[in-house]
N, C-alpha and C. Protein backbone atom coordinates (compact mmCIF):
# COMPACT_ATOMS: atom_id res chain seq x y z
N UNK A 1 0.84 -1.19 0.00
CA UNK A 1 0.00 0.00 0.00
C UNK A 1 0.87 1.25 0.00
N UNK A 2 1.11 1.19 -1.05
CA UNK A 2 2.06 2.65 -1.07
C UNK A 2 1.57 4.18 -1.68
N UNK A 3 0.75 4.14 -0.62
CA UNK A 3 0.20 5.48 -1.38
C UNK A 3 -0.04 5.97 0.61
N UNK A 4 -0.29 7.73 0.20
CA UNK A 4 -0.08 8.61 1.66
C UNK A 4 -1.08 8.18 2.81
N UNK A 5 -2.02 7.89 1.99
CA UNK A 5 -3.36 7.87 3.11
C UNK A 5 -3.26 6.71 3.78
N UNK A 6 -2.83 6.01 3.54
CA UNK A 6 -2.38 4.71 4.37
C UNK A 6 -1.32 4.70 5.62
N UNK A 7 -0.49 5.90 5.11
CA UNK A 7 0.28 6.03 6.52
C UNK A 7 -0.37 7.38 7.45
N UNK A 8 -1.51 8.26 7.99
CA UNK A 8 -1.97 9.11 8.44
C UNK A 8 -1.83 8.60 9.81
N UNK A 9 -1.68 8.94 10.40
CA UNK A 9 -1.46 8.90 12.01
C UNK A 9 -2.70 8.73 12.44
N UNK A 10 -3.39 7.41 13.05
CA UNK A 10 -4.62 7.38 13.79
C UNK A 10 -4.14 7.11 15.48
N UNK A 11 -5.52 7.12 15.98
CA UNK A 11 -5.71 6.53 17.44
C UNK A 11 -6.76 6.00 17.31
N UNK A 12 -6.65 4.31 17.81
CA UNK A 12 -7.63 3.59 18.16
C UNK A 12 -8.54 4.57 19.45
N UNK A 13 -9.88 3.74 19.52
CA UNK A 13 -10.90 4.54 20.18
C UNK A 13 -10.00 4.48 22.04
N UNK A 14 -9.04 3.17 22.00
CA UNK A 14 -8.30 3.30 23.33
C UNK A 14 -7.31 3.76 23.72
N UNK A 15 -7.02 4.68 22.09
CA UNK A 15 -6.05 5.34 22.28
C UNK A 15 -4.60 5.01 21.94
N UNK A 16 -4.62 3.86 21.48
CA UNK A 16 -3.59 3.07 20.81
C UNK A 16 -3.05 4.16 19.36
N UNK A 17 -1.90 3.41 18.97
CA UNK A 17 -1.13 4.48 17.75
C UNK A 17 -2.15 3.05 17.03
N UNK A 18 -2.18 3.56 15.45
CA UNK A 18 -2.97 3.04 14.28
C UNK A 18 -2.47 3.61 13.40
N UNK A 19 -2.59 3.15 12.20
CA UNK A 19 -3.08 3.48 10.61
C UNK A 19 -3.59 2.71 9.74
N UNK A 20 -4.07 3.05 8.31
CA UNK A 20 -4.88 2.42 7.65
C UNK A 20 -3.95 1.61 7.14
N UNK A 21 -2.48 1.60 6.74
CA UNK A 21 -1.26 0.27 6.45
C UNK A 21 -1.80 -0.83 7.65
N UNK A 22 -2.35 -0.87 8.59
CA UNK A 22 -2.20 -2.14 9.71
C UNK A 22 -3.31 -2.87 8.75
N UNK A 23 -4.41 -2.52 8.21
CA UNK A 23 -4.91 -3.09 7.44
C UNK A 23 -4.66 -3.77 5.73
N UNK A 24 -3.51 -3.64 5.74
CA UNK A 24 -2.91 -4.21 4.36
C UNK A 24 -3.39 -5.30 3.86
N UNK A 25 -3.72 -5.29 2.57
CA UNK A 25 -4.46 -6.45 1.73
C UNK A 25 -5.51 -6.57 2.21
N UNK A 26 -6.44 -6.02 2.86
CA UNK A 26 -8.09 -5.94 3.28
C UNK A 26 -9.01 -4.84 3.09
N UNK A 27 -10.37 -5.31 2.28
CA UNK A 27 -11.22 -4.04 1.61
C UNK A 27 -11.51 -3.60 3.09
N UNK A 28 -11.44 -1.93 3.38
CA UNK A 28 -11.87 -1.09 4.17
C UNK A 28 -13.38 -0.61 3.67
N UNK A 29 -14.21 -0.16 4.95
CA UNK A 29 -15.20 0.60 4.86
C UNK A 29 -14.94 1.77 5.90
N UNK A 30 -14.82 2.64 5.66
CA UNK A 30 -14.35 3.60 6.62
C UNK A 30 -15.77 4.58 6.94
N UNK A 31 -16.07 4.73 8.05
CA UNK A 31 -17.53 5.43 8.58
C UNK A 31 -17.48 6.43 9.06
N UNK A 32 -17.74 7.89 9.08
CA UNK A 32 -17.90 8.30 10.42
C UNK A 32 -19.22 8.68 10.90
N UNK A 33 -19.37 8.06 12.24
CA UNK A 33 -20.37 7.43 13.34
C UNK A 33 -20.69 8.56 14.05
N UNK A 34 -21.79 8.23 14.53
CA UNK A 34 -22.02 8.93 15.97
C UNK A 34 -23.49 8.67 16.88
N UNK A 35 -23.21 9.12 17.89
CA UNK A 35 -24.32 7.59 18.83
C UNK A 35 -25.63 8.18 18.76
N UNK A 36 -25.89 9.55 18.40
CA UNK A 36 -27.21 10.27 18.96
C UNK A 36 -28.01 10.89 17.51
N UNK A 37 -27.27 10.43 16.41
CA UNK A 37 -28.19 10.61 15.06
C UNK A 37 -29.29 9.84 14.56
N UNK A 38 -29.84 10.57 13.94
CA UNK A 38 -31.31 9.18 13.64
C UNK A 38 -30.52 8.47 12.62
N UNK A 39 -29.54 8.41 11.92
CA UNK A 39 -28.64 7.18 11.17
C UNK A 39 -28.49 6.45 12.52
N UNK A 40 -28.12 6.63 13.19
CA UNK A 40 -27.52 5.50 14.80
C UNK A 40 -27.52 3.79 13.95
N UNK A 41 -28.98 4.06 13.96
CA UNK A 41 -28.80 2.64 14.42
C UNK A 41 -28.49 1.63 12.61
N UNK A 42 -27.90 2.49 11.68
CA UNK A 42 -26.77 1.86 11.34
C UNK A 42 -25.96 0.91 11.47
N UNK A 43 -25.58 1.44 12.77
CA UNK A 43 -24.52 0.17 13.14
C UNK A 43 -24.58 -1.43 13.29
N UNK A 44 -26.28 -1.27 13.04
CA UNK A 44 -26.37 -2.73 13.40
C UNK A 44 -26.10 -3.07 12.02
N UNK A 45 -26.60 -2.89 11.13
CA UNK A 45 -26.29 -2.91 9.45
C UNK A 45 -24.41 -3.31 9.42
N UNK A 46 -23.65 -2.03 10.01
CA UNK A 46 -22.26 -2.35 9.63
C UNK A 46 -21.66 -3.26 10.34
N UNK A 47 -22.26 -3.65 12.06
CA UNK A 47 -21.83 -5.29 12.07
C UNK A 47 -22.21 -6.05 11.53
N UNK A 48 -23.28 -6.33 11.30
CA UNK A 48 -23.52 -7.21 10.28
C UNK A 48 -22.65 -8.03 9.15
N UNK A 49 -22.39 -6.53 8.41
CA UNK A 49 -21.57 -6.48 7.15
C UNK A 49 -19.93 -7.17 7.93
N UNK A 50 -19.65 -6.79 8.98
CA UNK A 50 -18.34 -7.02 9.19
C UNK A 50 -18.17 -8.22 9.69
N UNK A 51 -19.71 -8.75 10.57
CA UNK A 51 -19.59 -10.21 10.68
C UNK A 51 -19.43 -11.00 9.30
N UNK A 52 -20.06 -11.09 8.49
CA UNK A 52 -20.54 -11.64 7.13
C UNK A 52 -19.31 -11.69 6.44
N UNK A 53 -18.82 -10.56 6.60
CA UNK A 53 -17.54 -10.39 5.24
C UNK A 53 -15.87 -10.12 5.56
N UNK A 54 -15.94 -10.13 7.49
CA UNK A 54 -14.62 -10.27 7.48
C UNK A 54 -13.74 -11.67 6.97
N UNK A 55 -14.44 -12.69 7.00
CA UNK A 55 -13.51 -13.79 6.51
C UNK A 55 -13.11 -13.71 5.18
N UNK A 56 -13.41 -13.11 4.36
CA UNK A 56 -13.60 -12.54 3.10
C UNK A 56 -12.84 -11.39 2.63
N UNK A 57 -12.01 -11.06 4.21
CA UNK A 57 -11.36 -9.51 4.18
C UNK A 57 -11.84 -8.39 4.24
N UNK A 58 -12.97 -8.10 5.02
CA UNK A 58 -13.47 -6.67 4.85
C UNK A 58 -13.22 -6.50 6.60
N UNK A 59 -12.76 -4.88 6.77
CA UNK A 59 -12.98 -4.58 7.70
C UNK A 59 -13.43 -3.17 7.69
N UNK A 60 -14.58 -3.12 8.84
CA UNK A 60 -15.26 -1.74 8.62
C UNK A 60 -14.14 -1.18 9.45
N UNK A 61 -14.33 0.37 9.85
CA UNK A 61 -13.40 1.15 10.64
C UNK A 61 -14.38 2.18 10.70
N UNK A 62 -14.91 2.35 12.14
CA UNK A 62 -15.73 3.60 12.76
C UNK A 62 -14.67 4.65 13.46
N UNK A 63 -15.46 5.95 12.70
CA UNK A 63 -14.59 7.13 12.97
C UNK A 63 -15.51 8.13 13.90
N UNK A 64 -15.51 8.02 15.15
CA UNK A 64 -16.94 8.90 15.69
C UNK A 64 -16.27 10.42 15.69
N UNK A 65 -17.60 11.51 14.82
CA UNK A 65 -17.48 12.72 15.40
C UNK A 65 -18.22 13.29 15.54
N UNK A 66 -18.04 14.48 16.04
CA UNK A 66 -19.02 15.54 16.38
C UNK A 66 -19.46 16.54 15.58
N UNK A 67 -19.21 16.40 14.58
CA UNK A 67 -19.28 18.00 13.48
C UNK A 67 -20.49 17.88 13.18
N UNK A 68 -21.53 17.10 13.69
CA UNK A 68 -22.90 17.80 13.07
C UNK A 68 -24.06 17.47 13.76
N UNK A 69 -24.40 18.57 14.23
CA UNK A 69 -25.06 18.88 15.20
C UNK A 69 -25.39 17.87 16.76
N UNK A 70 -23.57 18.38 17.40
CA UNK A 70 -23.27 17.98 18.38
C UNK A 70 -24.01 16.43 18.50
N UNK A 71 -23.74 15.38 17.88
CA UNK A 71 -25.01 14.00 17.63
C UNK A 71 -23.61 13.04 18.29
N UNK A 72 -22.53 13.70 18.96
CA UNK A 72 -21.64 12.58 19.09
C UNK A 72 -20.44 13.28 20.46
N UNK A 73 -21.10 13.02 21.66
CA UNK A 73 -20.87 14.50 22.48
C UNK A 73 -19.72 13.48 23.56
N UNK A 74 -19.96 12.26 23.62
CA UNK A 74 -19.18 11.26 24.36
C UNK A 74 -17.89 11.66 24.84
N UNK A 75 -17.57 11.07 25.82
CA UNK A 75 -15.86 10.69 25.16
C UNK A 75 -15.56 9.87 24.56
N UNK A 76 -14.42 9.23 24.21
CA UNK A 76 -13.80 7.56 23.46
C UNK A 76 -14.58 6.43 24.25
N UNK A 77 -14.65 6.35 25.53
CA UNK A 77 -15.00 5.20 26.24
C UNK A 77 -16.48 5.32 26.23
N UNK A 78 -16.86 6.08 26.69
CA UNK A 78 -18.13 6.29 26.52
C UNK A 78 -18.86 6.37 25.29
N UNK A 79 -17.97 6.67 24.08
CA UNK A 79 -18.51 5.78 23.10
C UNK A 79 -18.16 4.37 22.42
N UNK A 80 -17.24 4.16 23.10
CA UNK A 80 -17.39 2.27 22.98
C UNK A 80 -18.02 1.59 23.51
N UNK A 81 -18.25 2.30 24.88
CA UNK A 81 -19.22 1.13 25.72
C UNK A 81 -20.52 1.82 24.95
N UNK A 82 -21.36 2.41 24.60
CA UNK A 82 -22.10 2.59 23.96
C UNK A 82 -22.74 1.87 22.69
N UNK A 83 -21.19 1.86 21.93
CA UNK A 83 -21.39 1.14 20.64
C UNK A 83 -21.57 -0.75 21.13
N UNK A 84 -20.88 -0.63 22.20
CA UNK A 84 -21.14 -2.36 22.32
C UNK A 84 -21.91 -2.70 23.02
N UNK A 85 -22.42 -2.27 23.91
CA UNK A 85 -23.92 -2.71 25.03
C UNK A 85 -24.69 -2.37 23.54
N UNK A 86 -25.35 -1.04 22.91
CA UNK A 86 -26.26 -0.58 22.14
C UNK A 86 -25.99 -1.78 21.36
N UNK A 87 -25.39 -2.25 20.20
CA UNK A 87 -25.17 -2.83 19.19
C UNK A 87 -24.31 -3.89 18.64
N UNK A 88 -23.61 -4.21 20.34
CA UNK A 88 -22.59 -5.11 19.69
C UNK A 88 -21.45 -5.07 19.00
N UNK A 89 -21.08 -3.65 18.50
CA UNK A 89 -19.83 -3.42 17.67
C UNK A 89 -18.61 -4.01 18.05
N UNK A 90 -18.14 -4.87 17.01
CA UNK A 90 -17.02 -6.05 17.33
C UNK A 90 -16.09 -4.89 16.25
N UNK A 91 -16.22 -4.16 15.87
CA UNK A 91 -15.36 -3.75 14.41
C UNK A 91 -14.80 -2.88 15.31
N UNK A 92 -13.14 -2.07 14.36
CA UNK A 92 -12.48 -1.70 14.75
C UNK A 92 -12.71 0.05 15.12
N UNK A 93 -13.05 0.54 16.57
CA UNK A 93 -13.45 1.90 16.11
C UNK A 93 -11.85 2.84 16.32
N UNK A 94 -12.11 3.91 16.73
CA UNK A 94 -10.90 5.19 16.72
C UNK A 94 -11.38 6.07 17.12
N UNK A 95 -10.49 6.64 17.69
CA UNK A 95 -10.69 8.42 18.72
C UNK A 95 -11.51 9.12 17.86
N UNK A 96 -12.48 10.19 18.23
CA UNK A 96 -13.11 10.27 18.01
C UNK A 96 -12.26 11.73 17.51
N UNK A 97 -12.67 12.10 16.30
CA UNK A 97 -12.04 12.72 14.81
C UNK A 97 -12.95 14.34 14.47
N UNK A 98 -12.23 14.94 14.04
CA UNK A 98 -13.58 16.14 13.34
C UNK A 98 -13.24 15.68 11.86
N UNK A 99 -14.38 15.71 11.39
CA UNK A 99 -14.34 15.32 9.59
C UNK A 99 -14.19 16.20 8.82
N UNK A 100 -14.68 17.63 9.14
CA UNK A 100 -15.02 18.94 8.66
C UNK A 100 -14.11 19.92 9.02
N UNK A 101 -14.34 20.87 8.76
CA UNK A 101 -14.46 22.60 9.46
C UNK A 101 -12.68 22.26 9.19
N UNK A 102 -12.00 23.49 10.08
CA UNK A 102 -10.73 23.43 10.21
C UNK A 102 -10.19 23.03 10.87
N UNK A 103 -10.82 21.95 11.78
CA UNK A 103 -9.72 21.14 12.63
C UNK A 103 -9.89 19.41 11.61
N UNK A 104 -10.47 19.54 10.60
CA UNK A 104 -10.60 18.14 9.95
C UNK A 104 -9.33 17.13 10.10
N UNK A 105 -9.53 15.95 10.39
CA UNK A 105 -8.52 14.78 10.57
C UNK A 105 -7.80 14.92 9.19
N UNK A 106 -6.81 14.91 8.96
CA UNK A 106 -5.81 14.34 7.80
C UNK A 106 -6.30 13.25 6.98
N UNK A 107 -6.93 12.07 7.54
CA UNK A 107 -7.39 11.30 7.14
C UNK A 107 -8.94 11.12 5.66
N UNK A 108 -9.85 12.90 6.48
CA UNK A 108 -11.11 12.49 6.35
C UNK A 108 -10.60 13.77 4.97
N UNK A 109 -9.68 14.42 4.81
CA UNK A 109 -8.85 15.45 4.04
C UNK A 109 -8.79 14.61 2.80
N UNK A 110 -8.09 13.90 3.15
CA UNK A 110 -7.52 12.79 2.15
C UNK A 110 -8.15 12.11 1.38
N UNK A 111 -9.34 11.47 2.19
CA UNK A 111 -10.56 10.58 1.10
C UNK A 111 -11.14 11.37 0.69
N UNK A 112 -11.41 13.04 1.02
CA UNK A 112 -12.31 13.90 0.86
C UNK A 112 -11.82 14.39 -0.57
N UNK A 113 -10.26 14.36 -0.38
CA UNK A 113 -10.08 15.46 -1.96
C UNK A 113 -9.87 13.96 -3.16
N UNK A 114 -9.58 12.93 -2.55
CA UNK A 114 -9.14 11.77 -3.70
C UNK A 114 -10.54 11.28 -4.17
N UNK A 115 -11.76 11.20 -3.21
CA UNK A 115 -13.17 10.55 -3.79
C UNK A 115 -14.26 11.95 -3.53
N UNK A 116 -13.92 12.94 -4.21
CA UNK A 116 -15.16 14.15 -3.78
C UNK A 116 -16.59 14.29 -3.49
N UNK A 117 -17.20 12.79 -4.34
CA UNK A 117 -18.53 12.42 -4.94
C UNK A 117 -19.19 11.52 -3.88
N UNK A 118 -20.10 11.92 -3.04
CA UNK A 118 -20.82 10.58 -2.63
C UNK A 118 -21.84 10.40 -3.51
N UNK A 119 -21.93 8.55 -3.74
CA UNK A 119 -23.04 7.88 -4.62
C UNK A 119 -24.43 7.94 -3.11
N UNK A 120 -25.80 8.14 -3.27
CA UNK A 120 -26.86 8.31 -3.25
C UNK A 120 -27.80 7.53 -3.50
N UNK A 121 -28.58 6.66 -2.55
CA UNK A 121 -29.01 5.65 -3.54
C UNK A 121 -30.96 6.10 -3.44
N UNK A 122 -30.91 7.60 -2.64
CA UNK A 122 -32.12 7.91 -1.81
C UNK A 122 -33.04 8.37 -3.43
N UNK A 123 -34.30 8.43 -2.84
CA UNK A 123 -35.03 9.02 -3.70
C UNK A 123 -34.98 10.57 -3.29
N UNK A 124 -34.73 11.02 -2.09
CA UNK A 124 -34.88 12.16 -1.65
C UNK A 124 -33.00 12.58 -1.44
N UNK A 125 -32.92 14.42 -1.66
CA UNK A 125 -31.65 14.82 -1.69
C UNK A 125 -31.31 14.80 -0.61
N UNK A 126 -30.33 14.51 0.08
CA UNK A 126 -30.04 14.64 1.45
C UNK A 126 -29.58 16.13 1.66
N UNK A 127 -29.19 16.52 0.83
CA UNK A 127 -28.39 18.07 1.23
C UNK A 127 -29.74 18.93 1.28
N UNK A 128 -30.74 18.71 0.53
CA UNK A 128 -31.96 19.40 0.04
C UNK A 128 -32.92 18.61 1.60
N UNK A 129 -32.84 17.89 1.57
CA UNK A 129 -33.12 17.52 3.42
C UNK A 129 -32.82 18.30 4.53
N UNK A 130 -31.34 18.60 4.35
CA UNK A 130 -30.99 19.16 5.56
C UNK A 130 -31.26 20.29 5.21
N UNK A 131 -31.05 20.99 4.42
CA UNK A 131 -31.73 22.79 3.96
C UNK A 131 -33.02 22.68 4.95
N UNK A 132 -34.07 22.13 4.32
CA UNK A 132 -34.89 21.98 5.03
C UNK A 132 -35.49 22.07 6.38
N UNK A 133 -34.48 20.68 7.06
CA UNK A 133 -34.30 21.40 8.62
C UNK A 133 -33.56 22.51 9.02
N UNK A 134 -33.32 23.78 8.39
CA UNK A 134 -32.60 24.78 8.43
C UNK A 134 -31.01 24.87 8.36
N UNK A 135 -30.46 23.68 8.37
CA UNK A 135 -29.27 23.36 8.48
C UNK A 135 -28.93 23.38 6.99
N UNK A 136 -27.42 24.09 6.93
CA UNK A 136 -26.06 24.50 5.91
C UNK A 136 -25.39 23.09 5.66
N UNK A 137 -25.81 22.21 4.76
CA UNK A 137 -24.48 21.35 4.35
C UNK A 137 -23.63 21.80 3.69
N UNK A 138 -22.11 20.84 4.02
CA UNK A 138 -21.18 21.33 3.75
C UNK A 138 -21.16 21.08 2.15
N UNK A 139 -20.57 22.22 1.28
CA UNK A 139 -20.55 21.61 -0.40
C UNK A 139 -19.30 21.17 -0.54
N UNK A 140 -19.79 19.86 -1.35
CA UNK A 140 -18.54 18.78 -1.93
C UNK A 140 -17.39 19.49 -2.01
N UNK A 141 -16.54 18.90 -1.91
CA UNK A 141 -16.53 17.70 -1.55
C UNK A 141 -16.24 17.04 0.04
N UNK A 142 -16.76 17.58 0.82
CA UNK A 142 -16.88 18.25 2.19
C UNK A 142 -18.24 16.67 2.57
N UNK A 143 -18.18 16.03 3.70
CA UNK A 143 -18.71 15.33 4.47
C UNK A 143 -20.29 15.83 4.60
N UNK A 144 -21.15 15.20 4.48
CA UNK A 144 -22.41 15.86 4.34
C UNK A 144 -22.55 15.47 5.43
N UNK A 145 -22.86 14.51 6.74
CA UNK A 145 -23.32 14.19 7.52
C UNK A 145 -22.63 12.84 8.15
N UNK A 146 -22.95 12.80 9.39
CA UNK A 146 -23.08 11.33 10.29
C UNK A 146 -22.68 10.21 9.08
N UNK A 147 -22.31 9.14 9.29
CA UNK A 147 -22.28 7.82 8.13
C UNK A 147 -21.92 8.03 6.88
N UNK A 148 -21.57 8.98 6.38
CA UNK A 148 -21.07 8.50 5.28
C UNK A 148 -20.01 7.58 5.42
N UNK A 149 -19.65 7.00 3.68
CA UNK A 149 -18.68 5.78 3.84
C UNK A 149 -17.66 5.77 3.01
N UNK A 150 -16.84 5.04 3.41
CA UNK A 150 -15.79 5.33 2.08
C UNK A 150 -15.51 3.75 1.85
N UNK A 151 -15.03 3.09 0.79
CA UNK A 151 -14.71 1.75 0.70
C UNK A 151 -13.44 1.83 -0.21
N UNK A 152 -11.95 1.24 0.45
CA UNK A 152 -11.04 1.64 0.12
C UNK A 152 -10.33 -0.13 -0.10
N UNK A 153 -9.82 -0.17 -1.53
CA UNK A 153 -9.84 -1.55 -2.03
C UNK A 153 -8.52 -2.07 -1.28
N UNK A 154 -7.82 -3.30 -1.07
CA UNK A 154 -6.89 -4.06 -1.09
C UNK A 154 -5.44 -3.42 -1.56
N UNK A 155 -5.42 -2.40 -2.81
CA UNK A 155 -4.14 -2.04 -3.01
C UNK A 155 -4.03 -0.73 -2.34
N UNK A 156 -5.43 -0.24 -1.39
CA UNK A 156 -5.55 0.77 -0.23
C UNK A 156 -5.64 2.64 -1.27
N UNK A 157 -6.15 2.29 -2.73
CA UNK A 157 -6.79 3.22 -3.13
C UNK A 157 -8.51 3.19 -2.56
N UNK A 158 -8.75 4.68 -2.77
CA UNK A 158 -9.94 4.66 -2.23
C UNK A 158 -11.18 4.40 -3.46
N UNK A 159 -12.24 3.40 -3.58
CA UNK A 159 -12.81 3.20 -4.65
C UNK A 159 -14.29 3.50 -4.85
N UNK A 160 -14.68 3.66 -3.81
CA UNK A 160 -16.27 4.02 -3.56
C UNK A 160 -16.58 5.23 -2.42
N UNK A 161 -17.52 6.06 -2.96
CA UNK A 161 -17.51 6.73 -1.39
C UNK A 161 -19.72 6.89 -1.26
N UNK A 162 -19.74 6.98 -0.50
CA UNK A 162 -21.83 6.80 -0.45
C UNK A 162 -21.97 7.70 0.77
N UNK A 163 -23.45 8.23 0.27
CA UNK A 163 -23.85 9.48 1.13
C UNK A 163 -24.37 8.98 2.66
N UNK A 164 -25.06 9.44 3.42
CA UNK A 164 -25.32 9.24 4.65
C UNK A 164 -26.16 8.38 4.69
N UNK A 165 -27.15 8.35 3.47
CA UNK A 165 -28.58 7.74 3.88
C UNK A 165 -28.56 6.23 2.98
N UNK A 166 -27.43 6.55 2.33
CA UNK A 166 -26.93 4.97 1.41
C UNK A 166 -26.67 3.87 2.54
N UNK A 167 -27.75 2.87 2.80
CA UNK A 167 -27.79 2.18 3.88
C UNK A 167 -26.03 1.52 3.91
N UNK A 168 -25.94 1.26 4.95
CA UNK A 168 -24.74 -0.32 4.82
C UNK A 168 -25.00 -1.38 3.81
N UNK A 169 -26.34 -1.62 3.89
CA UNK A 169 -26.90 -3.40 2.95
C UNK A 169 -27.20 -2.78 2.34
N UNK A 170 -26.83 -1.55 1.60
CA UNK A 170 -27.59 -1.58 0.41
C UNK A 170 -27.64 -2.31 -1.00
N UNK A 171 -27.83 -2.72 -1.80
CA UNK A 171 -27.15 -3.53 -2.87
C UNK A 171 -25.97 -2.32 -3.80
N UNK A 172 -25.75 -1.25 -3.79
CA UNK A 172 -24.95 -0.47 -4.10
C UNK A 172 -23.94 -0.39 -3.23
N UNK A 173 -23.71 -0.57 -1.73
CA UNK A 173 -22.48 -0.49 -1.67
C UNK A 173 -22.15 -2.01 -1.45
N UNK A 174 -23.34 -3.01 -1.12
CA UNK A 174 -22.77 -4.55 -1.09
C UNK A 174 -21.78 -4.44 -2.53
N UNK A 175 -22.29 -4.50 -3.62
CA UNK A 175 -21.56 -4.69 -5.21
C UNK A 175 -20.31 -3.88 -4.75
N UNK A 176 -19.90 -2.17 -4.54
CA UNK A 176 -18.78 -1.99 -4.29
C UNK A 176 -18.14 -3.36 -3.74
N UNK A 177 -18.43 -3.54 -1.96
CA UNK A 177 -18.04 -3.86 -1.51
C UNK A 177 -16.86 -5.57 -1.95
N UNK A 178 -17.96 -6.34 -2.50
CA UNK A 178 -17.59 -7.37 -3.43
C UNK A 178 -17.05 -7.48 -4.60
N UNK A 179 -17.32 -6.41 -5.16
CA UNK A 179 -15.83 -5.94 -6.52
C UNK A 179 -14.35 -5.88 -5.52
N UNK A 180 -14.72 -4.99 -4.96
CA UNK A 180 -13.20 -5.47 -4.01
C UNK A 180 -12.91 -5.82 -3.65
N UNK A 181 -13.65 -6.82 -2.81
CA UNK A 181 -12.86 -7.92 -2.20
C UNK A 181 -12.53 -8.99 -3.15
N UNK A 182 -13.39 -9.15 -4.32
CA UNK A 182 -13.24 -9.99 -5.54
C UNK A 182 -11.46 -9.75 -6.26
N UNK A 183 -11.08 -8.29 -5.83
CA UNK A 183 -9.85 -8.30 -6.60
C UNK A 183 -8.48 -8.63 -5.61
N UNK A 184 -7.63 -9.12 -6.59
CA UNK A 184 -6.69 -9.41 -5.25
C UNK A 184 -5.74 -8.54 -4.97
């Protein structure tokens, strides 16, 4: 995996050193989470997916933050024990990140300027949603919300990215998901 985004400096949610290289040769789904959005309960969707398809090489990776509308107010522990009493989350999470604004993670920089586009699988606009509830989304290629995803293949380019409301099971990002793990 020789490309930058693979070496970005993470912290596991316990605070451990990380990066996306520890995952070498395995399709990523990269999330960012948060416990108090009406997406929430998501997560049961992305264990799922991570039960089902880690033997297969997939590992999800939850990124919890706060950038929209305070929906992720925890600390680290308090959102793990959260994620695992609530849902069971066996997948790998991480300190909890800003995606946006000017303190954005390096990380969320990175998939942000290499995949600008989230795919959509809604009948309804999500950005034209949040207008709605009076709320400013951010314009592309900028994180629209809670859950979006990124799915980053085996040679650790990034190959798919899906909007907030693009379920986990959806059959659009399952197919991502299985094109990549399909390649070696």
């Amino acid at each position: 995996m020789p490309n930058a985004i693979q070496d970005v400096p993470l912290k596991t949610i316990t605070g451990d050193d990380a990066k996306l290289a520890d995952y070498a040769g395995k399709v990523l789904l990269v999330v960012n989470v948060a416990s108090k959005c009406g997406l929430t309960p998501q997560y049961d969707a992305l264990e799922k997916l991570y039960a089902d398809k880690r033997d297969e090489g997939l590992v999800v990776l939850g990124f919890p933050a706060n950038d929209f509308g305070a929906q992720e107010p925890g600390t680290n522990e308090e959102i793990q024990d959260f994620c695992r009493s609530t849902f069971g989350v066996d997948f790998p999470m991480f300190s909890k990140i800003a995606v946006t604004g000017p303190e954005i993670h390096p990380l969320y920089k990175a998939l942000t300027e290499t995949f600008p586009e989230a795919v959509s699988t809604s009948d309804t606009d999500f950005r034209a949603k949040l207008k709605g509830y009076g709320m400013t989304p951010n314009p592309e290629p900028g994180i629209l919300w809670n859950f979006e995803k990124f799915v980053i293949g085996r040679n650790g380019e990034v190959v798919a990215r899906f909007a907030p409301d693009t379920a986990p099971n959806d059959p659009v990002v399952l197919e991502a998901l299985d094109k990549a793990l399909a390649s070696a």
